[in-house]
C-alpha atoms as a PDB file:
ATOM      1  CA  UNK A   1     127.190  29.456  45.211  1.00  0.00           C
ATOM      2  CA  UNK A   2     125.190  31.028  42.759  1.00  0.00           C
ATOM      3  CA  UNK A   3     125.145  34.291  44.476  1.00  0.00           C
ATOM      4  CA  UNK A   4     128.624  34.713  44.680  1.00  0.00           C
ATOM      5  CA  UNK A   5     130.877  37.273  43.782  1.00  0.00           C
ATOM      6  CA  UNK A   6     134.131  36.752  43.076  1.00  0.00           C
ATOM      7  CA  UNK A   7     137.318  38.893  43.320  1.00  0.00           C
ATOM      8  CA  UNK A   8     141.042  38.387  41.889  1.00  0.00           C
ATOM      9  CA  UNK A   9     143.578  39.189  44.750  1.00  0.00           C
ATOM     10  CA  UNK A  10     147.468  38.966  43.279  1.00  0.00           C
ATOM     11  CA  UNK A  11     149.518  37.939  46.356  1.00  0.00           C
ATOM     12  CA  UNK A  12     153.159  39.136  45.847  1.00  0.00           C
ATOM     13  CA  UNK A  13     155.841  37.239  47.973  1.00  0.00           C
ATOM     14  CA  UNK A  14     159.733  37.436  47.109  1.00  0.00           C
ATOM     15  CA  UNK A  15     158.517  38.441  43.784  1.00  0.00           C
ATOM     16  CA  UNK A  16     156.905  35.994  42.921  1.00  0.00           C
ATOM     17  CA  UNK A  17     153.431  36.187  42.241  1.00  0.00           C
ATOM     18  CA  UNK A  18     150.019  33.869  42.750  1.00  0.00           C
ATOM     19  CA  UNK A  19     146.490  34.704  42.262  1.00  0.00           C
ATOM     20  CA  UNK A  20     143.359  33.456  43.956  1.00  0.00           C
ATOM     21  CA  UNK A  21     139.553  34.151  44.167  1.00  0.00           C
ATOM     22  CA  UNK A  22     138.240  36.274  47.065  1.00  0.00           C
ATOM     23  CA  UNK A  23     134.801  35.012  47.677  1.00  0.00           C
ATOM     24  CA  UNK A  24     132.057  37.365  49.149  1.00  0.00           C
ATOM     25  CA  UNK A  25     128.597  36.098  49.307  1.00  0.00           C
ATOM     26  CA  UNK A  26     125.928  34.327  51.370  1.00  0.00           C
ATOM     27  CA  UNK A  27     128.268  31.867  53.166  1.00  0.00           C
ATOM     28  CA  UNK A  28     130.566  34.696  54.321  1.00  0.00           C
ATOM     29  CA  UNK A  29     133.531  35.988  52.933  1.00  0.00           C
ATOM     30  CA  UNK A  30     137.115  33.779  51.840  1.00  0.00           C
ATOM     31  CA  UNK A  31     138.648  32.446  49.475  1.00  0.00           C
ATOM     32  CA  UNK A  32     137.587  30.027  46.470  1.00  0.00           C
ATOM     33  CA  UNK A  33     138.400  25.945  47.352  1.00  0.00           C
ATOM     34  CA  UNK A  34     138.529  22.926  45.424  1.00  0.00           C
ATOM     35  CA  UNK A  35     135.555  20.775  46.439  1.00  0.00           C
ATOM     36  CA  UNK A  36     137.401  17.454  46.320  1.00  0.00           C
ATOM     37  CA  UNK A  37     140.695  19.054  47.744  1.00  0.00           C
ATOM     38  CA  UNK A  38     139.907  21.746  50.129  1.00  0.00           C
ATOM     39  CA  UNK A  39     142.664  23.666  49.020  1.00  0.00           C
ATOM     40  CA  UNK A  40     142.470  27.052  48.058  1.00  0.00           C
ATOM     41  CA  UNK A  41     142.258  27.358  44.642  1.00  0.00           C
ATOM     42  CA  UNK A  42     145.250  29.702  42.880  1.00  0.00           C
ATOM     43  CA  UNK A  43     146.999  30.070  39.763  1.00  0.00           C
ATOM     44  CA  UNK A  44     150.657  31.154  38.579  1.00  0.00           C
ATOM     45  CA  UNK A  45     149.157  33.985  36.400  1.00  0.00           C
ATOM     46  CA  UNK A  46     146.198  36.277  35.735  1.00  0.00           C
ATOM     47  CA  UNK A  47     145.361  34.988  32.565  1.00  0.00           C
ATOM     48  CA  UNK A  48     145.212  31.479  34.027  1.00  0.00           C
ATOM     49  CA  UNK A  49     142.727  32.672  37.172  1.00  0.00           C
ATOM     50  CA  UNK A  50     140.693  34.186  34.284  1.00  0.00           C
ATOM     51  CA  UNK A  51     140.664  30.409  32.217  1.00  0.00           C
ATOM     52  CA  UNK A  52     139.872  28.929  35.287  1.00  0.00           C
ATOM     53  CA  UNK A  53     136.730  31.040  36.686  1.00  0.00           C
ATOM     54  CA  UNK A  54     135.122  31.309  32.705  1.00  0.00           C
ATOM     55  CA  UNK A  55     135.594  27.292  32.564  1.00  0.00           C
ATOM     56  CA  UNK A  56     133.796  26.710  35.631  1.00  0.00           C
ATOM     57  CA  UNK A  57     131.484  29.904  35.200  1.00  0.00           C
ATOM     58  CA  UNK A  58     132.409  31.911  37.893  1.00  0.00           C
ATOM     59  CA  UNK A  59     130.718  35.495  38.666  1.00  0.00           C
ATOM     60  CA  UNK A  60     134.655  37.367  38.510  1.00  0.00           C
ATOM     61  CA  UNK A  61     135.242  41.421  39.064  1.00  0.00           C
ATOM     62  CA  UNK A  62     138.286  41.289  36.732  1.00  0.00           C
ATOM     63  CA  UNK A  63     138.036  45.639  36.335  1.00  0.00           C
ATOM     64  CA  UNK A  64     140.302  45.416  39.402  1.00  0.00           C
ATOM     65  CA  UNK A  65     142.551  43.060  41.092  1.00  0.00           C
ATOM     66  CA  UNK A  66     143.546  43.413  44.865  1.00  0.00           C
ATOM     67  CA  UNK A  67     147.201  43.175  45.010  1.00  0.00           C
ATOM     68  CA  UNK A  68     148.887  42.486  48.840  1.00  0.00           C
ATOM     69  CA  UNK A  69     152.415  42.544  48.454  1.00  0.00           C
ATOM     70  CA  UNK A  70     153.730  40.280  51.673  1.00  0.00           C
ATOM     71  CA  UNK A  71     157.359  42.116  51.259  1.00  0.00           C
ATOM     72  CA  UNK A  72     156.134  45.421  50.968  1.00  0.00           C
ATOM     73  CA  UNK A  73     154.131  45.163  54.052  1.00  0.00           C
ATOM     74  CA  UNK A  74     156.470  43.942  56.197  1.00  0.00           C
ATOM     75  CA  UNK A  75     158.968  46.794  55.108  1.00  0.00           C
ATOM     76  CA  UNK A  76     155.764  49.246  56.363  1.00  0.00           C
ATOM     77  CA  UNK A  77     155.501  47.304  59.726  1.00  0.00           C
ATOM     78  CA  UNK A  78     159.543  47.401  59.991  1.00  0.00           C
ATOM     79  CA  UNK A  79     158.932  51.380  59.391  1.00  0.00           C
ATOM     80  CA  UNK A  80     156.716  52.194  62.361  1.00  0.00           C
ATOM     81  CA  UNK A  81     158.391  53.606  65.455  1.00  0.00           C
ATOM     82  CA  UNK A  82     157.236  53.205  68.742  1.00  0.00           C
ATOM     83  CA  UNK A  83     154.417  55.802  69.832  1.00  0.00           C
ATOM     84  CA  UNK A  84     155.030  57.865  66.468  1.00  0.00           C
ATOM     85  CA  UNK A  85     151.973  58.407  64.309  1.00  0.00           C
ATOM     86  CA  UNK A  86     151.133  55.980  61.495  1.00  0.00           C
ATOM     87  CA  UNK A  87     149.614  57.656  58.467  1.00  0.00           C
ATOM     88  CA  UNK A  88     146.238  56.281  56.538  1.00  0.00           C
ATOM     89  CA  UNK A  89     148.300  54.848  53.802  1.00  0.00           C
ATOM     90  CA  UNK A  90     150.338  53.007  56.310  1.00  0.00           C
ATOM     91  CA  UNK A  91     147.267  51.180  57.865  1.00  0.00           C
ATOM     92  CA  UNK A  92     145.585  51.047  55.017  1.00  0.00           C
ATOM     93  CA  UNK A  93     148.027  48.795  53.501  1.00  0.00           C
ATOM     94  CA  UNK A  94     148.595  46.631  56.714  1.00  0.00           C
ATOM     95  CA  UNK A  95     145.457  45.976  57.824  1.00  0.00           C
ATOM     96  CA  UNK A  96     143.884  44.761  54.200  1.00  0.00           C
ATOM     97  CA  UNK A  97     147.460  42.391  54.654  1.00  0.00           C
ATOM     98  CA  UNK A  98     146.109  41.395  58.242  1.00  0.00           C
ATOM     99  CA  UNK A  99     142.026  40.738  56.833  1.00  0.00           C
ATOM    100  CA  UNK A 100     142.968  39.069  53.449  1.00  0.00           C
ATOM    101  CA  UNK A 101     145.230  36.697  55.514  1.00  0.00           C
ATOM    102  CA  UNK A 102     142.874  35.934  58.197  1.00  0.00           C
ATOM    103  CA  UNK A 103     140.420  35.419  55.396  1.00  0.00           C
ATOM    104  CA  UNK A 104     142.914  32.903  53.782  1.00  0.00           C
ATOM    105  CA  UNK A 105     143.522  31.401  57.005  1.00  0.00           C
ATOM    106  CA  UNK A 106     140.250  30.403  57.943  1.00  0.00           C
ATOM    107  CA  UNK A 107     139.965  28.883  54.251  1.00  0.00           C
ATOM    108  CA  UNK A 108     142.668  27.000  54.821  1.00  0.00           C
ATOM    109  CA  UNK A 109     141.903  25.717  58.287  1.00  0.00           C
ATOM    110  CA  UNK A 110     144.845  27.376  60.129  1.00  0.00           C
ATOM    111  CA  UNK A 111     143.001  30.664  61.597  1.00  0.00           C
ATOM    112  CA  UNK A 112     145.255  30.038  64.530  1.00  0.00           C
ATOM    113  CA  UNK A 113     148.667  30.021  63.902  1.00  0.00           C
ATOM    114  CA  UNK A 114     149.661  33.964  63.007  1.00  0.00           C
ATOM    115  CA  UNK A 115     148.716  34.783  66.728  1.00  0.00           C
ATOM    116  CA  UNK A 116     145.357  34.927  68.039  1.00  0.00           C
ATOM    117  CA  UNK A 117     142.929  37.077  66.498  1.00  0.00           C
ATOM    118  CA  UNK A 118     142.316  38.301  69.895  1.00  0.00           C
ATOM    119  CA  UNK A 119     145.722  39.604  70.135  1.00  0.00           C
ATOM    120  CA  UNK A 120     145.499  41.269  66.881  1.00  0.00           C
ATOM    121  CA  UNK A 121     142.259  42.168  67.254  1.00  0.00           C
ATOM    122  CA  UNK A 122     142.744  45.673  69.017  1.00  0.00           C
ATOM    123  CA  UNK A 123     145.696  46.148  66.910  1.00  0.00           C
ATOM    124  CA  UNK A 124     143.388  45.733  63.586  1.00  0.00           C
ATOM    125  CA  UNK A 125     141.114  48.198  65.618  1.00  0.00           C
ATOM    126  CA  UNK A 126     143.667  50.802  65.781  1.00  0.00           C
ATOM    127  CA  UNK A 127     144.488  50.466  62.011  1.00  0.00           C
ATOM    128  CA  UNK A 128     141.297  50.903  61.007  1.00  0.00           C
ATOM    129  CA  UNK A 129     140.985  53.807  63.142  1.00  0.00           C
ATOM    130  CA  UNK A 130     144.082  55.333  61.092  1.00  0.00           C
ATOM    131  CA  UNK A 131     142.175  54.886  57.400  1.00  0.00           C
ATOM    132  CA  UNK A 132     140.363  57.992  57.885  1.00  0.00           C
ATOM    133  CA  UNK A 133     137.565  56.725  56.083  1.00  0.00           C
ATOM    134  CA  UNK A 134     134.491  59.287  54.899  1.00  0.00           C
ATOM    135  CA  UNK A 135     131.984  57.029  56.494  1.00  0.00           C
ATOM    136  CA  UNK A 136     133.959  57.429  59.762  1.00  0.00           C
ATOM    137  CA  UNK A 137     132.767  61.176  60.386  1.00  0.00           C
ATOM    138  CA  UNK A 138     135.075  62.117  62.921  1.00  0.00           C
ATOM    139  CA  UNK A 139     138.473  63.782  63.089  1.00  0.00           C
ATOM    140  CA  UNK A 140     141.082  61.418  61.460  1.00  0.00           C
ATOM    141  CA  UNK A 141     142.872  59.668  64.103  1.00  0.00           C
ATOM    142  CA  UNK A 142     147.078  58.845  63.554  1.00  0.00           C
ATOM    143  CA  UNK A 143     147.481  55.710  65.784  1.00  0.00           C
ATOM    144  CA  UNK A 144     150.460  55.023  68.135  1.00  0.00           C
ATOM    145  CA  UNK A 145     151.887  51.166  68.829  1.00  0.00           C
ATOM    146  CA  UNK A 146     153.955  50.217  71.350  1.00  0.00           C
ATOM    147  CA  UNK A 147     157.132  47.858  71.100  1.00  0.00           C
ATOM    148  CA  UNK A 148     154.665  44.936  72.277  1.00  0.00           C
ATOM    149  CA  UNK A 149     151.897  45.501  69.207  1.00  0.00           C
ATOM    150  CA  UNK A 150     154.992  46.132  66.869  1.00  0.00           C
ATOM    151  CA  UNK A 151     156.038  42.875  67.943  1.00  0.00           C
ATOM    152  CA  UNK A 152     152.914  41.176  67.498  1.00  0.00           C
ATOM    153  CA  UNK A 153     152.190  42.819  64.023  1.00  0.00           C
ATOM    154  CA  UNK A 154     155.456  41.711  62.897  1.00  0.00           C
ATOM    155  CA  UNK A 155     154.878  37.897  64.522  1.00  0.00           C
ATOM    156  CA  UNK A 156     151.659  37.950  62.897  1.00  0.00           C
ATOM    157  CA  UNK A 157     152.861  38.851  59.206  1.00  0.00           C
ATOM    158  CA  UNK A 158     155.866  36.497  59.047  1.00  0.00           C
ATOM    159  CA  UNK A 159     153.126  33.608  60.324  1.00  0.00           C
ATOM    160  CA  UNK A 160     150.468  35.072  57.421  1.00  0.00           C
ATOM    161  CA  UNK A 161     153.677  35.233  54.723  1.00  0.00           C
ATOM    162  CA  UNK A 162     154.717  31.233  55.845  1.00  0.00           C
ATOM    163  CA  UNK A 163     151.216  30.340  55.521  1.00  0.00           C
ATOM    164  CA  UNK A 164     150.559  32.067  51.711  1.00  0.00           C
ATOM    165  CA  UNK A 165     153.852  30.727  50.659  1.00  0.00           C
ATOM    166  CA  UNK A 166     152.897  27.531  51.649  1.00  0.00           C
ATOM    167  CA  UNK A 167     149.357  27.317  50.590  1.00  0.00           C
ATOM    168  CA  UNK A 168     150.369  28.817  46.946  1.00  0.00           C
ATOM    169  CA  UNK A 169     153.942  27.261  46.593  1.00  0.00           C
ATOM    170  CA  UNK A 170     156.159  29.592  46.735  1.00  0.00           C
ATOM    171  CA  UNK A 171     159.677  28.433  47.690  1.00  0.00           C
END
């Protein structure tokens, strides 16, 4: 664990908000767990992430912390017409919803349950087609769904918003 990096990520869900450790290091990427537990570690505010991680010396990127905000995601997902474009802010925003959450859910044991990542998985391929990232060189690309991956993407977040309510105890 030594080699670990650690990285605040504010989950927003009917406004209320919980905070957790992203994990990126040797053992893969996820989220921070109590060793006794096997929960996923969180707290009710920044300032009590930031007690927690200098109490058990934790290597924390506090300059910046990743905020998903469940509601305003959904709203995005709700705002995407079949076979219309879908602009880079658009995907942006729902796939680092869709990766955080899988990352969560394979923390938490329950990688299964928002729809398959199979399913998903060209879905998540088309969004990151649409963030027009500079390492991409290539003509930006504006992806179309169909009703069916609308569907799914919408399945798939209200299974991901049950499952980080749950897991951080939010009514």
């Amino acid at each position: 664990m030594i080699n670990n990096i650690y990285y605040p990520v504010e989950f927003i869900v009917q406004q209320e908000h919980r905070y957790a450790l992203w994990v990126e290091g040797d053992g893969g990427d996820g989220f921070l767990k109590d060793v006794d537990s096997g929960s996923v570690v969180y707290a009710k505010t920044k300032f009590k992430l930031y007690e927690m991680s200098e109490r058990e010396k934790l290597n924390v990127n506090f300059e910046e912390v990743f905020k998903i905000n469940v509601d305003l995601v959904r709203g995005l997902i709700d705002s995407i017409d079949s076979c219309v474009a879908v602009d880079a802010g658009k995907c942006f925003a729902i796939l680092d919803f869709f990766n955080i959450s899988q990352d969560l859910a394979r923390a938490a044991k329950r990688e299964n349950e928002a729809g398959e990542d199979v399913v998903l998985g060209d879905i998540l391929v088309k969004l990151f087609e649409g963030c027009d990232l500079p390492s991409m060189k290539r003509k930006a690309i504006s992806p179309l769904f169909n009703n069916d991956e609308i569907l799914q993407m919408r399945y798939s977040h209200e299974k991901y918003r049950q499952l980080i309510a749950e897991n951080f105890s939010i009514s």
